[in-house]
N, C-alpha and C. Protein backbone atom coordinates (compact mmCIF):
# COMPACT_ATOMS: atom_id res chain seq x y z
N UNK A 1 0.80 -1.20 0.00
CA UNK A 1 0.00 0.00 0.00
C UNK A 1 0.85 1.27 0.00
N UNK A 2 2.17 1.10 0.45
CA UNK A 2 2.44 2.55 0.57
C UNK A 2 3.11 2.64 -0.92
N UNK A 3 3.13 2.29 -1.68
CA UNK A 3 3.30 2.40 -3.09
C UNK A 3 1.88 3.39 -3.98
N UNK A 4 1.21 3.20 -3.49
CA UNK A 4 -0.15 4.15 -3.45
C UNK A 4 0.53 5.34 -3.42
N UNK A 5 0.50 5.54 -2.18
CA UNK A 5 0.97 6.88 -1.24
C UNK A 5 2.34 7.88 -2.37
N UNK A 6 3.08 6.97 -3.11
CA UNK A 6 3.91 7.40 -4.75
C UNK A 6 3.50 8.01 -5.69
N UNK A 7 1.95 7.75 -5.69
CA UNK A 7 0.77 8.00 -7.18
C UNK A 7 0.41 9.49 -7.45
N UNK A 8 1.02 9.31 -8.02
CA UNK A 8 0.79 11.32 -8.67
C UNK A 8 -0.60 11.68 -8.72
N UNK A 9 -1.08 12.55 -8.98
CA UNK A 9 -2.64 13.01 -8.74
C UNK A 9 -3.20 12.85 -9.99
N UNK A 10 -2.17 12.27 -11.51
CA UNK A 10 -2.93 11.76 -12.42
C UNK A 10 -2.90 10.31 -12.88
N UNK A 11 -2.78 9.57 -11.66
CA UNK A 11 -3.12 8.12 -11.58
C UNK A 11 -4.20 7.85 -11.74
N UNK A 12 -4.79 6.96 -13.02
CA UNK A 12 -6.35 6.32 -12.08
C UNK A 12 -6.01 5.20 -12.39
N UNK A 13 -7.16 4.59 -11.48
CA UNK A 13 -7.18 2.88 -11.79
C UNK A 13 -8.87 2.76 -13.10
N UNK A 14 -8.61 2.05 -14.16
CA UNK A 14 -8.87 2.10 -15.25
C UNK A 14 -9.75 0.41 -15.45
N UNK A 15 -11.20 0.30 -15.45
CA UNK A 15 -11.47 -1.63 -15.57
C UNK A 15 -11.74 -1.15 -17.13
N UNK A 16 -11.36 -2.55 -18.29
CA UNK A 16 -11.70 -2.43 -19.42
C UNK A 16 -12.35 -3.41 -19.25
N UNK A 17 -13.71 -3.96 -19.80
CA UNK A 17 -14.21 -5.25 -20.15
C UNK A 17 -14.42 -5.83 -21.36
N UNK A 18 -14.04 -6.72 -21.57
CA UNK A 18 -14.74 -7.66 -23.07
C UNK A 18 -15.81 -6.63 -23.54
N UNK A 19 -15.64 -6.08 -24.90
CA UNK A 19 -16.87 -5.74 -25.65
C UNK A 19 -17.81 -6.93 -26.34
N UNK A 20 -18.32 -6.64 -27.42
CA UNK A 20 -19.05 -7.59 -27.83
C UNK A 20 -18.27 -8.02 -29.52
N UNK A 21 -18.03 -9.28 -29.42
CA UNK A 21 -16.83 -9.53 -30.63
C UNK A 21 -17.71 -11.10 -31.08
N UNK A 22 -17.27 -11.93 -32.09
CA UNK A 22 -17.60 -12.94 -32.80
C UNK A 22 -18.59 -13.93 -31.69
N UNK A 23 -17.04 -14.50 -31.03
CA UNK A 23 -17.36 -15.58 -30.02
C UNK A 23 -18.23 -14.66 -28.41
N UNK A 24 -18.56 -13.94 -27.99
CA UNK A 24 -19.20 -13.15 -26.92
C UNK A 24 -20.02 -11.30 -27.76
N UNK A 25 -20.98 -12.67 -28.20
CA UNK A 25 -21.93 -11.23 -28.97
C UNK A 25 -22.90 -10.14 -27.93
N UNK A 26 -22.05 -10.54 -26.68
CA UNK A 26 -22.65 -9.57 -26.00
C UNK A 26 -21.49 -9.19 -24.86
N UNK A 27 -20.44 -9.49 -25.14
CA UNK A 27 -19.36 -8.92 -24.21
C UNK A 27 -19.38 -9.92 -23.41
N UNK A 28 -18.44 -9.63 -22.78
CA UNK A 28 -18.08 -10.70 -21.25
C UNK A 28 -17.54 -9.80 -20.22
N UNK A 29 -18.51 -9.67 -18.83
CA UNK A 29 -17.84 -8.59 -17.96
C UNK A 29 -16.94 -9.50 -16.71
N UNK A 30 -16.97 -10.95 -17.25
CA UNK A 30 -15.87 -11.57 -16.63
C UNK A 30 -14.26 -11.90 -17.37
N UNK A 31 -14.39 -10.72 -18.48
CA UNK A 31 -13.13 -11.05 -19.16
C UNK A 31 -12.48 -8.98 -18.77
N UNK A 32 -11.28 -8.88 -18.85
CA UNK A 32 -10.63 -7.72 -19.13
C UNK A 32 -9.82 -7.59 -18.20
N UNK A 33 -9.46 -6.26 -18.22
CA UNK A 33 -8.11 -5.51 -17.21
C UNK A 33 -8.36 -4.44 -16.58
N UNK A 34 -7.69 -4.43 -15.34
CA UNK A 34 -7.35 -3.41 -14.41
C UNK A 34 -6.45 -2.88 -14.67
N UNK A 35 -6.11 -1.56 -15.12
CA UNK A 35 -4.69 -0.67 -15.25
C UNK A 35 -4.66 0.10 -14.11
N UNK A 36 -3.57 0.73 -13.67
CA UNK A 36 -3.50 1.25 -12.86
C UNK A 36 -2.37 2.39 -13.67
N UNK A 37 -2.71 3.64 -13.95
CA UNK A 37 -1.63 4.05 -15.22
C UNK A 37 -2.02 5.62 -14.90
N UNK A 38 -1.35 6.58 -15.86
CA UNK A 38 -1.15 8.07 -15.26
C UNK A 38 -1.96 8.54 -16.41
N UNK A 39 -3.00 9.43 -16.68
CA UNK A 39 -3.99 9.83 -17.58
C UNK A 39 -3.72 11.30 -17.54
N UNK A 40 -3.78 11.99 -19.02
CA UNK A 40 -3.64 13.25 -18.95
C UNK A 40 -5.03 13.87 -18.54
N UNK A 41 -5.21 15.39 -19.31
CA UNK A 41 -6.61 16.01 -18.90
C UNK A 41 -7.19 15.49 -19.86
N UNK A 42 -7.23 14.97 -20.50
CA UNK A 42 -7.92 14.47 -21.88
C UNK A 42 -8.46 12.92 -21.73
N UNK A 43 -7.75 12.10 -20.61
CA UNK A 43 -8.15 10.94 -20.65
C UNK A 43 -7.40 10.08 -21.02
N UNK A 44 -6.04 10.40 -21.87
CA UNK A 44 -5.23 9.20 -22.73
C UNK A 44 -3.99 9.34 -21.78
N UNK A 45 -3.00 8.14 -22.26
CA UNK A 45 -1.82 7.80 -21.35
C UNK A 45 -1.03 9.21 -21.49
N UNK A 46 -0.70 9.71 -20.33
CA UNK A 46 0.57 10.43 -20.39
C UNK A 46 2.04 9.97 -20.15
N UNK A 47 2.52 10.01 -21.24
CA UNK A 47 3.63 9.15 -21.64
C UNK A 47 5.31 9.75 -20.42
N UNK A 48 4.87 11.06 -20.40
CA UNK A 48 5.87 12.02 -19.31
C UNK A 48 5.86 11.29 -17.71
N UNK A 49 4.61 11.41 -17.24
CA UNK A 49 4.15 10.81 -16.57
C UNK A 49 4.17 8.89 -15.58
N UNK A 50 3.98 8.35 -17.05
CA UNK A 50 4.21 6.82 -17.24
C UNK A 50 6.28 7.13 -17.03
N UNK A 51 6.43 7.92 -18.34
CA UNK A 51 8.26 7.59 -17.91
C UNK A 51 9.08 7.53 -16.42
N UNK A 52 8.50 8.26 -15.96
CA UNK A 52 8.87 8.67 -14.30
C UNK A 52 8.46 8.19 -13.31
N UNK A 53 7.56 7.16 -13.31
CA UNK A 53 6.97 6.49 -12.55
C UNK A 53 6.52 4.99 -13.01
N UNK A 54 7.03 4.46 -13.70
CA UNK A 54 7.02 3.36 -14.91
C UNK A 54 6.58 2.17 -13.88
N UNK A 55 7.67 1.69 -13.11
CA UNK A 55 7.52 0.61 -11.65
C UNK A 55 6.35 0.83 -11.06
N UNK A 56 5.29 2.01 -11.40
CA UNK A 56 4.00 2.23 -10.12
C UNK A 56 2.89 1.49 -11.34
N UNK A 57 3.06 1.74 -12.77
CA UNK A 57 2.19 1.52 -13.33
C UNK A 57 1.70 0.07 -13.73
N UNK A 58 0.75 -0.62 -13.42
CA UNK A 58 0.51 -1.89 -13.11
C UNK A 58 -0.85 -2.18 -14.46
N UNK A 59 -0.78 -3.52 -14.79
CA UNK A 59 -2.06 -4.47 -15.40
C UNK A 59 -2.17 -5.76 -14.90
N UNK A 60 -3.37 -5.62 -14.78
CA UNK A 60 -4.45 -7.14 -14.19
C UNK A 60 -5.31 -7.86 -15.46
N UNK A 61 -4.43 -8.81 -16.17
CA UNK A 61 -5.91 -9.52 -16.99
C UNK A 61 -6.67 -10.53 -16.24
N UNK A 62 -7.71 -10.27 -16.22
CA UNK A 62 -8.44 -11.04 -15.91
C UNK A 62 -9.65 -12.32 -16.36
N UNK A 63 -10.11 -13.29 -16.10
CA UNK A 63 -10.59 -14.10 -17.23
C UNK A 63 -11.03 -15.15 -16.09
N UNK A 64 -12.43 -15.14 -16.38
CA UNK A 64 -13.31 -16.10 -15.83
C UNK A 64 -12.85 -17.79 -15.68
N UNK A 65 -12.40 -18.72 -14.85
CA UNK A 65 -11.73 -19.70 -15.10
C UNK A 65 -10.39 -19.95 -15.23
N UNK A 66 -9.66 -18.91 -15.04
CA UNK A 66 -7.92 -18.30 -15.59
C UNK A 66 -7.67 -17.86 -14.38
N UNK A 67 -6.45 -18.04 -13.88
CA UNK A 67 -5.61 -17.23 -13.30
C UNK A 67 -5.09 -15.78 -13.51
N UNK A 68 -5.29 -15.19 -12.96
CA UNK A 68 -5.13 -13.24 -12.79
C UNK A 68 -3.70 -13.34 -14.12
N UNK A 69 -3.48 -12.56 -14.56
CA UNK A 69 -2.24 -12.64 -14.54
C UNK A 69 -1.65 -10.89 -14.66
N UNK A 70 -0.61 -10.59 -13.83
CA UNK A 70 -0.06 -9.41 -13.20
C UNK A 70 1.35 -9.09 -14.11
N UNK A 71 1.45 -7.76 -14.70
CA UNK A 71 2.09 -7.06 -15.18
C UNK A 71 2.28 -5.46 -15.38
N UNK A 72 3.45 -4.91 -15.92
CA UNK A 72 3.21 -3.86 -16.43
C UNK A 72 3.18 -3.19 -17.42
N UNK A 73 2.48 -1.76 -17.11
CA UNK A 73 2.30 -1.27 -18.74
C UNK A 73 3.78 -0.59 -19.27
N UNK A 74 4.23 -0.65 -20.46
CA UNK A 74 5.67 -0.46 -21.12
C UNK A 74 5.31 -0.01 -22.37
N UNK A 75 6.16 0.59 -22.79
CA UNK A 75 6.07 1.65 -23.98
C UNK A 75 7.38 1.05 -24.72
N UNK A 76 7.45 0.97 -26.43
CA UNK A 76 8.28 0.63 -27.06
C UNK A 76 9.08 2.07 -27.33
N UNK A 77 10.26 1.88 -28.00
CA UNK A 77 10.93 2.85 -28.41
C UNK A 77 9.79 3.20 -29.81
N UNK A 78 9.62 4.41 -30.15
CA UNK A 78 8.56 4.62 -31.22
C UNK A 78 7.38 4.64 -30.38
N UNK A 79 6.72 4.51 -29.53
CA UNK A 79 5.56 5.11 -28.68
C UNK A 79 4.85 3.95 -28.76
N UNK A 80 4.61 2.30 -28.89
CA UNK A 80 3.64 1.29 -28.86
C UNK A 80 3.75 1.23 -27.78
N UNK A 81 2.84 1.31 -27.18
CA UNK A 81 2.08 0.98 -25.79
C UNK A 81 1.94 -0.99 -25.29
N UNK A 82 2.28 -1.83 -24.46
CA UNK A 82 1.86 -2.56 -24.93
C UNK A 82 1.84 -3.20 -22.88
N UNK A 83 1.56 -4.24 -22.66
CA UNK A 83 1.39 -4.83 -21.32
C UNK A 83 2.26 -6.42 -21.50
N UNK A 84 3.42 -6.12 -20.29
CA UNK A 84 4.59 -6.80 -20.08
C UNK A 84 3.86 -8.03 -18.76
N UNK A 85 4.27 -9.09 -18.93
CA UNK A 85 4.04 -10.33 -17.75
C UNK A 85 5.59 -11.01 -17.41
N UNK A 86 6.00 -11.00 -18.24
CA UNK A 86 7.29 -11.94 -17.97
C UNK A 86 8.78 -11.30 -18.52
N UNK A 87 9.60 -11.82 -18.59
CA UNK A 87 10.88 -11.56 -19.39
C UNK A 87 10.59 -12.05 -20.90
N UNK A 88 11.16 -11.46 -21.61
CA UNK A 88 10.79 -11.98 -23.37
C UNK A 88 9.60 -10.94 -23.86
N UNK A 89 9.28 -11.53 -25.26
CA UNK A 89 8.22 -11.06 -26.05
C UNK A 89 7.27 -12.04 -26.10
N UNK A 90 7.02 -12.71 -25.52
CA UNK A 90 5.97 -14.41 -26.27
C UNK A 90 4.59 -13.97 -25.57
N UNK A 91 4.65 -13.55 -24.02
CA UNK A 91 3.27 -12.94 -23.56
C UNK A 91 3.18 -11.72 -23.69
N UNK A 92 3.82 -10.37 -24.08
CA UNK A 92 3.11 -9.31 -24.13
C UNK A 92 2.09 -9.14 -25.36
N UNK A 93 1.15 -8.25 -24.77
CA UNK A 93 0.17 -8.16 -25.68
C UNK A 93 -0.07 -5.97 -26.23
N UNK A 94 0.09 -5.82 -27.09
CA UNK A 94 0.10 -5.04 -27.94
C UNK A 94 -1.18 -4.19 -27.47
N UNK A 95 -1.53 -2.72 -27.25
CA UNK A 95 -2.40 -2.33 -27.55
C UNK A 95 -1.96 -1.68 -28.46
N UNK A 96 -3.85 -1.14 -29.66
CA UNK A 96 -3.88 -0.81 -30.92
C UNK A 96 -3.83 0.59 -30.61
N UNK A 97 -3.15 1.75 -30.81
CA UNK A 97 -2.96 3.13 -30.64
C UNK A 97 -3.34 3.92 -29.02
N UNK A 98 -2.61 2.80 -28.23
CA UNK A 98 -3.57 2.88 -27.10
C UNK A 98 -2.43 4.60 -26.94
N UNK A 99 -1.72 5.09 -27.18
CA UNK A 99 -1.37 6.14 -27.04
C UNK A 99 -2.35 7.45 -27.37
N UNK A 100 -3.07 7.04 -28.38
CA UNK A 100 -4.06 8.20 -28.63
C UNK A 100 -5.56 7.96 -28.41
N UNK A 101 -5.84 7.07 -27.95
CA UNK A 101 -7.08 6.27 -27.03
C UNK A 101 -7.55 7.34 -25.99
N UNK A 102 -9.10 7.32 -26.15
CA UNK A 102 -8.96 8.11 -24.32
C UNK A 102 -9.87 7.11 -23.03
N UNK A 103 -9.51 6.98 -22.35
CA UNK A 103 -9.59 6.23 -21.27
C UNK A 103 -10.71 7.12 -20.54
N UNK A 104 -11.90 7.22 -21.08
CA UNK A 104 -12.85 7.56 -20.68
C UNK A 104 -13.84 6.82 -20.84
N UNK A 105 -15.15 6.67 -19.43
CA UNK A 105 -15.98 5.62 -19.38
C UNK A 105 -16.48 5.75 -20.82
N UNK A 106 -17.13 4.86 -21.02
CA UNK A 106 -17.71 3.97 -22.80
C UNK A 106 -17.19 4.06 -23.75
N UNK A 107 -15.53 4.84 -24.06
CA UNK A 107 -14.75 4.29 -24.80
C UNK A 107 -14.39 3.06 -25.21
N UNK A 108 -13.93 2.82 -26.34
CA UNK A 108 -13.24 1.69 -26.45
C UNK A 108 -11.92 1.48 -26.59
N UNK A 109 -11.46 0.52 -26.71
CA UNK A 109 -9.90 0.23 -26.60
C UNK A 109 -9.34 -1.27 -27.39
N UNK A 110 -8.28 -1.53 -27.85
CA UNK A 110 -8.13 -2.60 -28.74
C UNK A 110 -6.82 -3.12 -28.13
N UNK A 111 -6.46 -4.24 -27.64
CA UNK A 111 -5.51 -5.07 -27.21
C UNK A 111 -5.36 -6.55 -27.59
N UNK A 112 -4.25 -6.73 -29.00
CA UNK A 112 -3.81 -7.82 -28.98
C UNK A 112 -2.98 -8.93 -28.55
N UNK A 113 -3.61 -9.86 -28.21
CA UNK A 113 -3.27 -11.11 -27.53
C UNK A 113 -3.51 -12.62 -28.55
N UNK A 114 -2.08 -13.13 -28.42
CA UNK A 114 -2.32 -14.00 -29.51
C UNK A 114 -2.36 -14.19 -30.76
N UNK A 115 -1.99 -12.80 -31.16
CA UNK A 115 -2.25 -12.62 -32.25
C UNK A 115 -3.73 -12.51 -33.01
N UNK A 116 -4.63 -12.14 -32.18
CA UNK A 116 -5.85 -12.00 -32.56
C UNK A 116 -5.94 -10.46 -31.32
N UNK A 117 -6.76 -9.63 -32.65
CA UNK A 117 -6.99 -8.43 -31.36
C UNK A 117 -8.22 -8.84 -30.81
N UNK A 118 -8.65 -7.75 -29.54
CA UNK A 118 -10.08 -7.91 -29.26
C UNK A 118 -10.21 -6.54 -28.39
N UNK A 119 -11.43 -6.08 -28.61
CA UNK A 119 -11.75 -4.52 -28.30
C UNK A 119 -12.43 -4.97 -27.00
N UNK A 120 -12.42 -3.87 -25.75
CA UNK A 120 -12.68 -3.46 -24.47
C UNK A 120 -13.11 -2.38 -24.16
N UNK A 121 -14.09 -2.16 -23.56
CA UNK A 121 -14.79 -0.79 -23.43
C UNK A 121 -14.52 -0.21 -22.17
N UNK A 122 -14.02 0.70 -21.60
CA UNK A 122 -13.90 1.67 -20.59
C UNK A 122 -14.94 1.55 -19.93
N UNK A 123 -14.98 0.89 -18.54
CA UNK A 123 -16.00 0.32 -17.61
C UNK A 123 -16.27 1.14 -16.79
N UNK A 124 -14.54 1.67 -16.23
CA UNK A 124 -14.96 2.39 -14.84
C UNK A 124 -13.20 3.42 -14.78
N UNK A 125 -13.43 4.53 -14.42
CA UNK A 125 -12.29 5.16 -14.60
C UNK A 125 -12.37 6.13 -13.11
N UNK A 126 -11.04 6.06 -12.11
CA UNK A 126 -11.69 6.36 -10.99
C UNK A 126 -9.95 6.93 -10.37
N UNK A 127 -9.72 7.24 -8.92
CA UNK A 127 -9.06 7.46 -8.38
C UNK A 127 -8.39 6.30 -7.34
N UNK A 128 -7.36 5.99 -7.46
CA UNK A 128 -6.97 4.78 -6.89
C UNK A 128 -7.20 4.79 -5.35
């Protein structure tokens, strides 16, 4: 907790859920992620922000039947946004322009995994 107590005043904690795609034609609000990440006034990642505090910024996927799995959010050289779990490239998963995205409730958002993307809608956007 006292890692909290670190969080700049443009931290929020961020739920995305399953939208509605092929296989879940009505979304799944037991599928998505918890970010925990630094938002400008606009709603989208502040990249200044994220640089300086990189270790605070956290992701939770989550998945009905699955184990949590815990990482962080990381930025490529060239600005791709993408969510780190392990050492290597084999589990991170790519978001689609999540740099110019805004992280505002009923937005959407696009994160590939697997090589298949799948879009998430801005659930809940709040103060940690």
């Amino acid at each position: 907790m006292t890692e909290l107590k670190n969080l700049t005043p443009s931290f929020r904690h961020v739920r995305l859920l399953l939208a509605r795609e092929k296989d879940h034609p009505e979304g799944d609000r037991d599928e998505g992620y918890d970010l925990l990440v630094p938002l400008d006034a606009e709603g989208r990642l502040d990249a200044a922000e994220w640089k300086a505090h990189q270790a605070l910024c956290r992701v939770r996927h989550f998945r009905a039947g699955d184990s949590d799995r815990i990482g962080r959010l990381r930025r490529k050289p060239g600005g791709t946004w993408y969510f780190d779990y392990q050492e290597g490239e084999r589990d991170d998963e790519i978001g689609f322009r999540l740099g110019g995205e805004r992280f505002v409730t009923g937005e959407y958002v696009s994160v590939g995994r697997n090589g298949t993307m799948h879009t998430y809608q801005v659930a809940r956007v709040e103060k940690p």
